[in-house]
N, C-alpha and C. Protein backbone atom coordinates (compact mmCIF):
# COMPACT_ATOMS: atom_id res chain seq x y z
N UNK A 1 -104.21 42.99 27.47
CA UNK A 1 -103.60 41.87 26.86
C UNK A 1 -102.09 42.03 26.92
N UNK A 2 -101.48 40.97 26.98
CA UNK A 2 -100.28 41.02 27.08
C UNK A 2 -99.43 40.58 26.42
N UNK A 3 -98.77 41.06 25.83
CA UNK A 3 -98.03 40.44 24.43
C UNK A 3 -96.69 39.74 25.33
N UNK A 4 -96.44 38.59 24.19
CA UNK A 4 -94.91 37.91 24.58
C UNK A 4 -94.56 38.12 23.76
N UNK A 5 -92.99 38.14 24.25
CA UNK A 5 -91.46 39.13 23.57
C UNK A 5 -91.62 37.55 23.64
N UNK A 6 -90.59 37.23 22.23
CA UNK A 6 -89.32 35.94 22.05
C UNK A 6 -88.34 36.50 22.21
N UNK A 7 -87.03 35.82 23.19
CA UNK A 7 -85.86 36.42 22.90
C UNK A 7 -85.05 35.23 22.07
N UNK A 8 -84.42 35.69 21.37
CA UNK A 8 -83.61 34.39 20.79
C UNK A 8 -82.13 34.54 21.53
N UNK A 9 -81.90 33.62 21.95
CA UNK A 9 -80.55 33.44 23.09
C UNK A 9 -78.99 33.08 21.92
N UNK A 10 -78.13 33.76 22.04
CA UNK A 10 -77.12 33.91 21.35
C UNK A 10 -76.15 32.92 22.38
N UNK A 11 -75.07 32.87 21.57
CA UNK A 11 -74.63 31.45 22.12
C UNK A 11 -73.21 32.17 22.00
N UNK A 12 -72.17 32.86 22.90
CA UNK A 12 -70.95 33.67 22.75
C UNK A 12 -69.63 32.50 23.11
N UNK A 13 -69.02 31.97 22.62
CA UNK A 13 -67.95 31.32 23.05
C UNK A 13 -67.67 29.36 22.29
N UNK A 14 -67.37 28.63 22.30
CA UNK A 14 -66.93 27.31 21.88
C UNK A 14 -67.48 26.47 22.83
N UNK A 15 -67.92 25.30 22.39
CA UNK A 15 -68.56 24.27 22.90
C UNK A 15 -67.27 23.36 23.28
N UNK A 16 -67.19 22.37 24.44
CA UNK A 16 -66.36 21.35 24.67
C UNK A 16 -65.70 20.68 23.66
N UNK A 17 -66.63 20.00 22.78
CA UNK A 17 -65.53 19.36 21.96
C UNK A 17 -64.76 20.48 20.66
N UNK A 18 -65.21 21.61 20.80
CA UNK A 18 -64.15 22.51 20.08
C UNK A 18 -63.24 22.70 20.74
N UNK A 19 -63.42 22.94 21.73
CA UNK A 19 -62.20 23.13 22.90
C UNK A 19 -61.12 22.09 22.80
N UNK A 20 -61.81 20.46 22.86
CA UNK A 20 -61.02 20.22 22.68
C UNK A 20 -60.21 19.45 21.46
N UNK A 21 -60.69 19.74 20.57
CA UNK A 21 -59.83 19.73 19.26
C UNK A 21 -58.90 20.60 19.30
N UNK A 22 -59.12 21.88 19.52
CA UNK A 22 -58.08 22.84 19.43
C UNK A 22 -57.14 22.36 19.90
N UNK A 23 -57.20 22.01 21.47
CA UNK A 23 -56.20 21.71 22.36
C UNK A 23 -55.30 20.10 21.80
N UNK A 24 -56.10 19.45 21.11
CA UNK A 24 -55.41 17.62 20.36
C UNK A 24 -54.63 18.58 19.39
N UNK A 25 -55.09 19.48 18.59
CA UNK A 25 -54.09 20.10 17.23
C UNK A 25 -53.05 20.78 17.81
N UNK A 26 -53.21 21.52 19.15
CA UNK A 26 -52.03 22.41 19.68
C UNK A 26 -51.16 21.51 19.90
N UNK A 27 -51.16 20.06 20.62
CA UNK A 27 -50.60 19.49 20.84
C UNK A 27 -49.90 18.95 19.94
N UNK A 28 -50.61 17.82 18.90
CA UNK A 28 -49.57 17.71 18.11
C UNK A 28 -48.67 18.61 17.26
N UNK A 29 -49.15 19.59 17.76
CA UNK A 29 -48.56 20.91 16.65
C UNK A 29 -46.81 21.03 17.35
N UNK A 30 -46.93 20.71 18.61
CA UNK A 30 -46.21 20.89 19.49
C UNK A 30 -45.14 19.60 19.83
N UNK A 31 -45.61 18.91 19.73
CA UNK A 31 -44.71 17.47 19.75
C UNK A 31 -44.09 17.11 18.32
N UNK A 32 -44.68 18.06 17.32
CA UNK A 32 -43.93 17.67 15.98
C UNK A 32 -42.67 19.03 16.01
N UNK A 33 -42.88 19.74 16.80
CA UNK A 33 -41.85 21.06 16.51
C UNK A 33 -40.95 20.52 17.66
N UNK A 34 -41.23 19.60 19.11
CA UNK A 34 -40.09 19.64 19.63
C UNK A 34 -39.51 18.18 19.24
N UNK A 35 -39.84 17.77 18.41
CA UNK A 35 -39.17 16.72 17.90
C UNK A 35 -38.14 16.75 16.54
N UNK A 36 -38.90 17.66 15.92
CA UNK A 36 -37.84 18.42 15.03
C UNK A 36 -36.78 18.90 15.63
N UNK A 37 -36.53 19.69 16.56
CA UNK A 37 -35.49 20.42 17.31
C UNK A 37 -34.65 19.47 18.12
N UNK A 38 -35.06 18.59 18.41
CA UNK A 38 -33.91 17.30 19.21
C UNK A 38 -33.37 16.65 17.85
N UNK A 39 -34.27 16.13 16.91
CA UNK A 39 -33.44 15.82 15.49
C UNK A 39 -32.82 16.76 15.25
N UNK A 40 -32.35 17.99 15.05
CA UNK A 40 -31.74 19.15 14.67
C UNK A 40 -30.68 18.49 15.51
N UNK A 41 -30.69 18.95 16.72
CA UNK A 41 -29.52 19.17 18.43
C UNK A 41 -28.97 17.67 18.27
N UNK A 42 -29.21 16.46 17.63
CA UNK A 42 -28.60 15.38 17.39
C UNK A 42 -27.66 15.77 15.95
N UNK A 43 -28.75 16.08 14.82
CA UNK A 43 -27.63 16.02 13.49
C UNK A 43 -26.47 16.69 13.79
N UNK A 44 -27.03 17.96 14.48
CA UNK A 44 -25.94 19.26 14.60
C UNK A 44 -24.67 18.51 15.81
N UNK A 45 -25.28 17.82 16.07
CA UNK A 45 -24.21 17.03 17.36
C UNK A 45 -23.07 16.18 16.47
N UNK A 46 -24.14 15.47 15.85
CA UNK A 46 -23.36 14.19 15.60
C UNK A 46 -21.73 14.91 14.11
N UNK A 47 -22.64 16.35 13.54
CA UNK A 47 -21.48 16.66 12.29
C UNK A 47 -20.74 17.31 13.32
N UNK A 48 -20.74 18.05 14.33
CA UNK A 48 -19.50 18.85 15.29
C UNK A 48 -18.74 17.76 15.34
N UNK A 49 -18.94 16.38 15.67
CA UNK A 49 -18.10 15.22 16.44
C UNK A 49 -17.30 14.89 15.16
N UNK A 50 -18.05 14.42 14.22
CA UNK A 50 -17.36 14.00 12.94
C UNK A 50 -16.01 14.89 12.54
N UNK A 51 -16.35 16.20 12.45
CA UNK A 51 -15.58 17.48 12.45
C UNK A 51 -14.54 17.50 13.47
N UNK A 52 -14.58 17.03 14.55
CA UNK A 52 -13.65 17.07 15.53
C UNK A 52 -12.78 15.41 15.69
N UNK A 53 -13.66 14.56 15.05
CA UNK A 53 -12.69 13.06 14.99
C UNK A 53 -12.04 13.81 13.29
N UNK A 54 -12.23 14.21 12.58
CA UNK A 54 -11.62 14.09 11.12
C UNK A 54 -10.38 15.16 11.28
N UNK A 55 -10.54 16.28 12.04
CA UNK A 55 -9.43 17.24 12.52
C UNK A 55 -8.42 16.27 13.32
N UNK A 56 -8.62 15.38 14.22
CA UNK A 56 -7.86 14.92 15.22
C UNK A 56 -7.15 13.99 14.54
N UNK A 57 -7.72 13.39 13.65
CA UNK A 57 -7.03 12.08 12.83
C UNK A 57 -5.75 12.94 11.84
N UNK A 58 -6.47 13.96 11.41
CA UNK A 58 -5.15 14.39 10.20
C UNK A 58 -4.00 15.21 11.47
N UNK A 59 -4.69 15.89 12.64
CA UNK A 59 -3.34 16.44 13.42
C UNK A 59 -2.53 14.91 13.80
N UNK A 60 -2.99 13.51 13.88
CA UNK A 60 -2.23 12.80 14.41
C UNK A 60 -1.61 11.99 13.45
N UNK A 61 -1.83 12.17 11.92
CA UNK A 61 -1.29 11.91 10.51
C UNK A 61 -0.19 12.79 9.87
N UNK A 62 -0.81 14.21 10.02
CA UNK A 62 0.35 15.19 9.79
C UNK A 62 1.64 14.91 10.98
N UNK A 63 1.36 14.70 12.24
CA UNK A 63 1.99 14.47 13.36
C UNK A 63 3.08 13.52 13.04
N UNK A 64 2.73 12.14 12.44
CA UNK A 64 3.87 11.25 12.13
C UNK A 64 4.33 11.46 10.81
N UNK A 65 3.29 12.27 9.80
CA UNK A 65 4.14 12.69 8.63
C UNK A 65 5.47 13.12 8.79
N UNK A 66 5.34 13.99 9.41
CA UNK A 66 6.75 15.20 10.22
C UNK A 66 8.18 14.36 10.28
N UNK A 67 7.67 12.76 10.85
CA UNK A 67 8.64 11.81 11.57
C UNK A 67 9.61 11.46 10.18
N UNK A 68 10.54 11.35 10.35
CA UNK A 68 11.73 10.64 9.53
C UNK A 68 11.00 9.33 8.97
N UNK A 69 11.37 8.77 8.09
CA UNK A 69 10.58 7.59 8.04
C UNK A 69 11.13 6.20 8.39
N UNK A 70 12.33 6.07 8.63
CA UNK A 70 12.63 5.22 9.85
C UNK A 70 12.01 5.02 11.34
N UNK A 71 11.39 5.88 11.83
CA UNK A 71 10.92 6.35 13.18
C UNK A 71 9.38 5.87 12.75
N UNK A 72 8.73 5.29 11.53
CA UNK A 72 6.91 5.28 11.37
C UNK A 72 7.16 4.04 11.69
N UNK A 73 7.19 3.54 13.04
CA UNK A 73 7.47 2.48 13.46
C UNK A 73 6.59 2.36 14.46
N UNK A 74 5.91 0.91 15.08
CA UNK A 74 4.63 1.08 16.46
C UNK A 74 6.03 1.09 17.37
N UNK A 75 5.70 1.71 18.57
CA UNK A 75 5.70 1.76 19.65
C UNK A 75 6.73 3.28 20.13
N UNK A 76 7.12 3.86 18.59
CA UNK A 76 7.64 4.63 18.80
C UNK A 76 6.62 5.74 19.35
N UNK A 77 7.32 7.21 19.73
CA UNK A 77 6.52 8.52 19.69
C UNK A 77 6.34 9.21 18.40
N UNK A 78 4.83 9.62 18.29
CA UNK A 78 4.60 10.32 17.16
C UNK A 78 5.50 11.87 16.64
N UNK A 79 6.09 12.60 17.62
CA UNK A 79 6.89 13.23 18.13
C UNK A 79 7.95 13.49 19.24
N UNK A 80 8.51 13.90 18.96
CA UNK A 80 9.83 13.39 19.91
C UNK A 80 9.54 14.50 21.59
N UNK A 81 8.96 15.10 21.14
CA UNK A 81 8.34 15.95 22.47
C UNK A 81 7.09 15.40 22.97
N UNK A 82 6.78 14.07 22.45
CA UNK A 82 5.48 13.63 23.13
C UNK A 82 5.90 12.29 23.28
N UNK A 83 6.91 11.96 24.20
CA UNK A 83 8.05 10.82 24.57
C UNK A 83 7.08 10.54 25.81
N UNK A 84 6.61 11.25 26.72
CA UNK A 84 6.11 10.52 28.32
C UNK A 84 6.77 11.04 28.94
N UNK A 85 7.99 11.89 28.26
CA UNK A 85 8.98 12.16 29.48
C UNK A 85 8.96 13.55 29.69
N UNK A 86 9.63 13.68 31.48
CA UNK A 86 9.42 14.97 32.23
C UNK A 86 8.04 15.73 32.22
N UNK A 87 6.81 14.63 32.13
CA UNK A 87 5.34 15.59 32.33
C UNK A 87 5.10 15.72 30.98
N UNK A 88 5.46 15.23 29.75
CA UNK A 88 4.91 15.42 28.59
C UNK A 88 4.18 14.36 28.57
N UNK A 89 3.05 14.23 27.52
CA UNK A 89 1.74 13.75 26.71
C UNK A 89 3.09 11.98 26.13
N UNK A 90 2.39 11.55 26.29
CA UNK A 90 3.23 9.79 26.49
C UNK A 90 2.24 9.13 24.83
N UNK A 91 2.43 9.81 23.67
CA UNK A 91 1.29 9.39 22.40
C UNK A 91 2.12 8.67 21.66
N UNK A 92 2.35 7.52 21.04
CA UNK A 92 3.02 6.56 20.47
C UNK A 92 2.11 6.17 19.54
N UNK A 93 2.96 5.60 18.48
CA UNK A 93 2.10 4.69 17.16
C UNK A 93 2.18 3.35 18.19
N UNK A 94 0.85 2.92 17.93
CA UNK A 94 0.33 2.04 18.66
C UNK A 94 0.96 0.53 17.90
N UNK A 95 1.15 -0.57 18.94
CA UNK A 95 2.25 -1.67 18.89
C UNK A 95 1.44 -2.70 17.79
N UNK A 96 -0.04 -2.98 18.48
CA UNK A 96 -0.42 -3.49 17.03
C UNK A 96 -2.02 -2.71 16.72
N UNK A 97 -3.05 -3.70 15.76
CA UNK A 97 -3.80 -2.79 15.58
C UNK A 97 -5.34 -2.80 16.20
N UNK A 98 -5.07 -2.72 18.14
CA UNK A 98 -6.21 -2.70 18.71
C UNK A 98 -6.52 -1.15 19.15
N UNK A 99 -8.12 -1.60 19.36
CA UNK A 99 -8.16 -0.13 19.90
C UNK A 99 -7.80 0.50 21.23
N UNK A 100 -7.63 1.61 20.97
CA UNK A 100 -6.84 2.35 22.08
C UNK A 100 -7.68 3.55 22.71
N UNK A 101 -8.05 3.55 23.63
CA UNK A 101 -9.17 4.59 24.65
C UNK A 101 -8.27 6.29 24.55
N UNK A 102 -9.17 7.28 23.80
CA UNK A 102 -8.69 8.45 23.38
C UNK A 102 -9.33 9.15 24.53
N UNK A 103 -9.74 8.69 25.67
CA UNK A 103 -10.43 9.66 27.17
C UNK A 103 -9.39 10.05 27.77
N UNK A 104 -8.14 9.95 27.60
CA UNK A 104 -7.22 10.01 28.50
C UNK A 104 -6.46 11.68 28.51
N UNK A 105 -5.93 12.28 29.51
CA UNK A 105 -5.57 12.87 29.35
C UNK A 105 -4.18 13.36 28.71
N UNK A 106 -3.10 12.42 28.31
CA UNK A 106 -2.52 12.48 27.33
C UNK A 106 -2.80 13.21 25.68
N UNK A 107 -4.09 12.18 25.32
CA UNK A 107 -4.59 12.89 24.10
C UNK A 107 -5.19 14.08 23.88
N UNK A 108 -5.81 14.30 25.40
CA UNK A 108 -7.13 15.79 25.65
C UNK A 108 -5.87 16.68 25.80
N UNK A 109 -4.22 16.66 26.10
CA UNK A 109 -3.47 17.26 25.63
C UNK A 109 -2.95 17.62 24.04
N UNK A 110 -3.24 16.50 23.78
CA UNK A 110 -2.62 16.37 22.19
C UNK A 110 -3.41 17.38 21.21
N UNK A 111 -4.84 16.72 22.07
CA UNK A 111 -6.27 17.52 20.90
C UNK A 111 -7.05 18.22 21.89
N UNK A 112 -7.07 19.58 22.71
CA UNK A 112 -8.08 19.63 23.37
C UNK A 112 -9.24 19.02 22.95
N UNK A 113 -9.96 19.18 21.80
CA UNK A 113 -11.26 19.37 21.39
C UNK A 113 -11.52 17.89 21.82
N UNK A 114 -11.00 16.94 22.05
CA UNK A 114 -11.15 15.75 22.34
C UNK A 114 -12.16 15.92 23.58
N UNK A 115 -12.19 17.30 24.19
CA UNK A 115 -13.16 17.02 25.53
C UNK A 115 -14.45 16.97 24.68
N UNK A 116 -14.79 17.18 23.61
CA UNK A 116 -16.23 17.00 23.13
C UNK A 116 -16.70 15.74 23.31
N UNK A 117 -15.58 14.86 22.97
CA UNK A 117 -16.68 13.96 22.89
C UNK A 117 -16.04 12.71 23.78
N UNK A 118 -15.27 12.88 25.20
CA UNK A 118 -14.52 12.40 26.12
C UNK A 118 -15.63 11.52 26.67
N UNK A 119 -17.02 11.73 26.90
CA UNK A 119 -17.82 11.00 27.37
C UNK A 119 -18.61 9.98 26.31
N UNK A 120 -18.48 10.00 24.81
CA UNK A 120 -18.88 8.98 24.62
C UNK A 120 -17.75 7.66 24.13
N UNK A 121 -17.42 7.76 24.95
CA UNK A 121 -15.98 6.26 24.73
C UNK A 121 -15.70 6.49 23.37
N UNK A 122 -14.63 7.27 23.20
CA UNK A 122 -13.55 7.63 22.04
C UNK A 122 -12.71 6.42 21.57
N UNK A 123 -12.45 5.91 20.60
CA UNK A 123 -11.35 5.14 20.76
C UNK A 123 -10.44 5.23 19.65
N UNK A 124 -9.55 5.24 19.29
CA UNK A 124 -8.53 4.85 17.83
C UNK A 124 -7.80 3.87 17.50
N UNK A 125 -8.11 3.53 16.61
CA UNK A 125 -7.15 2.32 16.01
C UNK A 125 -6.13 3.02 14.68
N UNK A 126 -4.88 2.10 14.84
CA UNK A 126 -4.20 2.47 14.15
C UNK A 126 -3.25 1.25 12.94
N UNK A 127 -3.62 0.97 11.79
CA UNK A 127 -3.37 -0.22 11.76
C UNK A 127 -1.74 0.24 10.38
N UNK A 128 -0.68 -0.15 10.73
CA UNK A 128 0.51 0.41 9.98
C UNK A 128 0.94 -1.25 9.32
N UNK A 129 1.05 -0.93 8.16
CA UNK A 129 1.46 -2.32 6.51
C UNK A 129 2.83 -1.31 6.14
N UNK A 130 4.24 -2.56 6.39
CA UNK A 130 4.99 -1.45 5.38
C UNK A 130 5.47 -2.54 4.17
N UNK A 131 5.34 -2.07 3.07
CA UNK A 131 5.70 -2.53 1.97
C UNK A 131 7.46 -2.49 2.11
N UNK A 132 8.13 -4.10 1.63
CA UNK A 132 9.24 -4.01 1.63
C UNK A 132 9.17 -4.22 0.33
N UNK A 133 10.26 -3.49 -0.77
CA UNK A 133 10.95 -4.09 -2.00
C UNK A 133 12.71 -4.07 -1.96
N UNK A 134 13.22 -5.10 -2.40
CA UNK A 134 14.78 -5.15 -2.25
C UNK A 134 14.77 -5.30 -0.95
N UNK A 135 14.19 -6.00 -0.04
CA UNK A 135 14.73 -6.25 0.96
C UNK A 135 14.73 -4.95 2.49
N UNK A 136 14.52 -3.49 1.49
CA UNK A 136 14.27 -2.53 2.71
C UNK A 136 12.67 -2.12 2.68
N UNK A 137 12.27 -1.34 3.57
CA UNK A 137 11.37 -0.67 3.58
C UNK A 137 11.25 0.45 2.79
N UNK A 138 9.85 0.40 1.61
CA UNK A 138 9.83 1.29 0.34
C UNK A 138 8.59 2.30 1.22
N UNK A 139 7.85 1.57 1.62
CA UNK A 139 6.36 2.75 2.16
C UNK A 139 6.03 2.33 3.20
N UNK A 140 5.27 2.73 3.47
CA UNK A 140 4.39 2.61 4.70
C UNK A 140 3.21 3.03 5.00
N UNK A 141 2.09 2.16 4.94
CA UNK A 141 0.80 2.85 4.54
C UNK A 141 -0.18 2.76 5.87
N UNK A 142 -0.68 3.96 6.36
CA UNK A 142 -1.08 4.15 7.65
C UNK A 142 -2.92 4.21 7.62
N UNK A 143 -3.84 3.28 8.61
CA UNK A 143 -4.57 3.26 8.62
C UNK A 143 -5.60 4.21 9.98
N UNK A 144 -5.88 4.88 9.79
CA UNK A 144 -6.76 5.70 11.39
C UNK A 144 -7.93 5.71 10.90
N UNK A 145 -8.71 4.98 12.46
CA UNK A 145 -10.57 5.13 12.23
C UNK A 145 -10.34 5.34 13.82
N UNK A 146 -11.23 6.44 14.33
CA UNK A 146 -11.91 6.90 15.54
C UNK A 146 -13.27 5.93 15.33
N UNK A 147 -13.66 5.85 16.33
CA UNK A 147 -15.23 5.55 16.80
C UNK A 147 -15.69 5.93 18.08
N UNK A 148 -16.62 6.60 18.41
CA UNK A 148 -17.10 6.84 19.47
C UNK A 148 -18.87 6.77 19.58
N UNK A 149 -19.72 6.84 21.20
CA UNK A 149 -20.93 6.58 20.65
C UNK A 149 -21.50 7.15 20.32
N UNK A 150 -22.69 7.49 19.55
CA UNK A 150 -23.63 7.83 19.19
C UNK A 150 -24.36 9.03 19.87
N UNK A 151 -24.57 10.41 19.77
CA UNK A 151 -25.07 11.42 20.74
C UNK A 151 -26.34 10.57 21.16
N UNK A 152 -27.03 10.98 22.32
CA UNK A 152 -28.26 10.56 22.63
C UNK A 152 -28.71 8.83 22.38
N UNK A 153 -27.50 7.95 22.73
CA UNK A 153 -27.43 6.85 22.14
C UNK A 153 -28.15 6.72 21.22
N UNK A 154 -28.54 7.06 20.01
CA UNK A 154 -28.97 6.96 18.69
C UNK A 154 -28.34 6.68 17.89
N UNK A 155 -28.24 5.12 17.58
CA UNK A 155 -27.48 4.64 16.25
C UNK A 155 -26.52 3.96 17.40
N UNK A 156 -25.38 3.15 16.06
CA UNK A 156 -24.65 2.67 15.94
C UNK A 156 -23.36 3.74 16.21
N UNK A 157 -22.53 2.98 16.79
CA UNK A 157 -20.87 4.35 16.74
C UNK A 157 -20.88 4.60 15.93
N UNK A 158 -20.05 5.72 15.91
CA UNK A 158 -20.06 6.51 14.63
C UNK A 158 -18.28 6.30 14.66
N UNK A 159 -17.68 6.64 13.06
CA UNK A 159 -16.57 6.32 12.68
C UNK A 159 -15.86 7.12 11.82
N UNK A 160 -14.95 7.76 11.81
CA UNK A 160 -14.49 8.20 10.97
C UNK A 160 -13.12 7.63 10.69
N UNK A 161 -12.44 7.30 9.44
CA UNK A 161 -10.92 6.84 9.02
C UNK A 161 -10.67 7.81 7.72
N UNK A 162 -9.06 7.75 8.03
CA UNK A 162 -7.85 8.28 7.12
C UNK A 162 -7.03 7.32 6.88
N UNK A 163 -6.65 7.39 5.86
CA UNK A 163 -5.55 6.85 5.31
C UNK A 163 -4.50 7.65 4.36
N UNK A 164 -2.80 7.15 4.91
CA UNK A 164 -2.00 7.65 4.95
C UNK A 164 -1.26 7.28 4.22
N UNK A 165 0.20 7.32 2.82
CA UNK A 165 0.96 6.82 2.78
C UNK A 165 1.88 6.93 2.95
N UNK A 166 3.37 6.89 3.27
CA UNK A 166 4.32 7.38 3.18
C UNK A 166 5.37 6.76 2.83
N UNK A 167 6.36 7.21 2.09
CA UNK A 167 7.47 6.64 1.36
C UNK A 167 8.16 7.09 1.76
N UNK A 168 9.26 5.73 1.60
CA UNK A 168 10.85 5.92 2.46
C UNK A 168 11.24 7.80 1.54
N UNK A 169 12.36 8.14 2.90
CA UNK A 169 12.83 9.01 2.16
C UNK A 169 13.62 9.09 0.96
N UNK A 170 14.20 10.05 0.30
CA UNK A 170 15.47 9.82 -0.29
C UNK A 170 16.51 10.57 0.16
C-alpha cells in the first residue's frame, strides 16, 4: 500500500498587486519630496533676490544721500564719479518717474550683485516730490521700487521700495 504525502506549497515573495501598491506609494512618496525641494529652490530664490533688490536700493539712496542737496535733482549724477565720463558707469536720478531697465552694464557696475537677477527684467523707478516752503526748496522726498520677474515664472513681479527723505542743508 502506498501512502500519499500532502505537501502544502508555501508561497515565498508578493503578489502583483502588492507590487504594485508599493511602487503607486514610492511614487507619490517621491513626487511629494521633489516638489517640496523646487518650493524650497524658489522661496530660497525669490528671499536672495529680495535681499539683493533691498541692498541695491539703499546703496543707490545712501549714494544720493552723500549728494549736496542742491544736486537731488533728476537728471543729475548720483555721484560725481558716475558722470558717463572717460569709461565711468553713466547712473543719474532719473528725469521723470518711468521705469528704467537695471540689465545694463552701467548698473552691474554700480551693484555687481545685479548679475543675479540680470535675466529676469530688473527695472527701477525713481519717483523725487520736493517740498517748497518760502519759496525755496525745504526737502525732498525720494521714492525707489525695483521689480523684476518672478523665479521660475511663478507669481506676479516681485517688488521691493524705499523711501527717502532729505532736507535742505543748513
Amino acid at each position: 500500500m502506498v501512502a500519499k504525502t500532502t505537501q502544502k506549497r508555501y508561497s515565498e515573495g508578493f503578489t502583483l498587486p502588492e507590487v504594485m501598491l508599493g511602487v503607486v506609494c514610492l511614487a507619490l512618496f517621491s513626487a511629494a519630496c521633489f516638489s517640496s525641494i523646487l518650493f524650497s529652490r524658489c522661496a530660497s530664490m525669490k528671499a536672495k533676490e529680495e535681499a539683493i533688490a533691498t541692498d541695491f536700493l539703499i546703496h543707490f539712496a545712501e549714494t544720493i544721500k552723500a549728494l549736496p542737496f542742491a544736486q537731488v535733482v533728476p537728471g543729475y549724477p548720483i555721484n560725481p564719479l558716475l558722470d558717463g565720463q572717460d569709461g565711468a558707469p553713466n547712473i543719474r536720478i532719473p528725469l521723470d518717474s518711468s521705469w528704467i531697465a537695471l540689465d545694463t552694464t552701467d548698473f552691474q557696475t554700480f551693484h555687481p550683485d545685479l548679475l543675479w537677477v540680470q535675466h529676469r527684467n530688473p527695472k527701477l523707478q525713481v519717483t523725487l516730490t520736493t517740498q517748497i516752503v518760502g519759496g525755496t526748496a525745504h526737502d525732498t522726498h525720494l521714492n525707489l521700487k525695483m521689480a523684476w520677474d518672478a523665479p521660475v515664472n511663478r507669481g506676479d513681479r516681485l517688488q521691493v521700495q524705499l523711501d527717502l527723505m532729505r532736507s535742505r542743508d543748513l
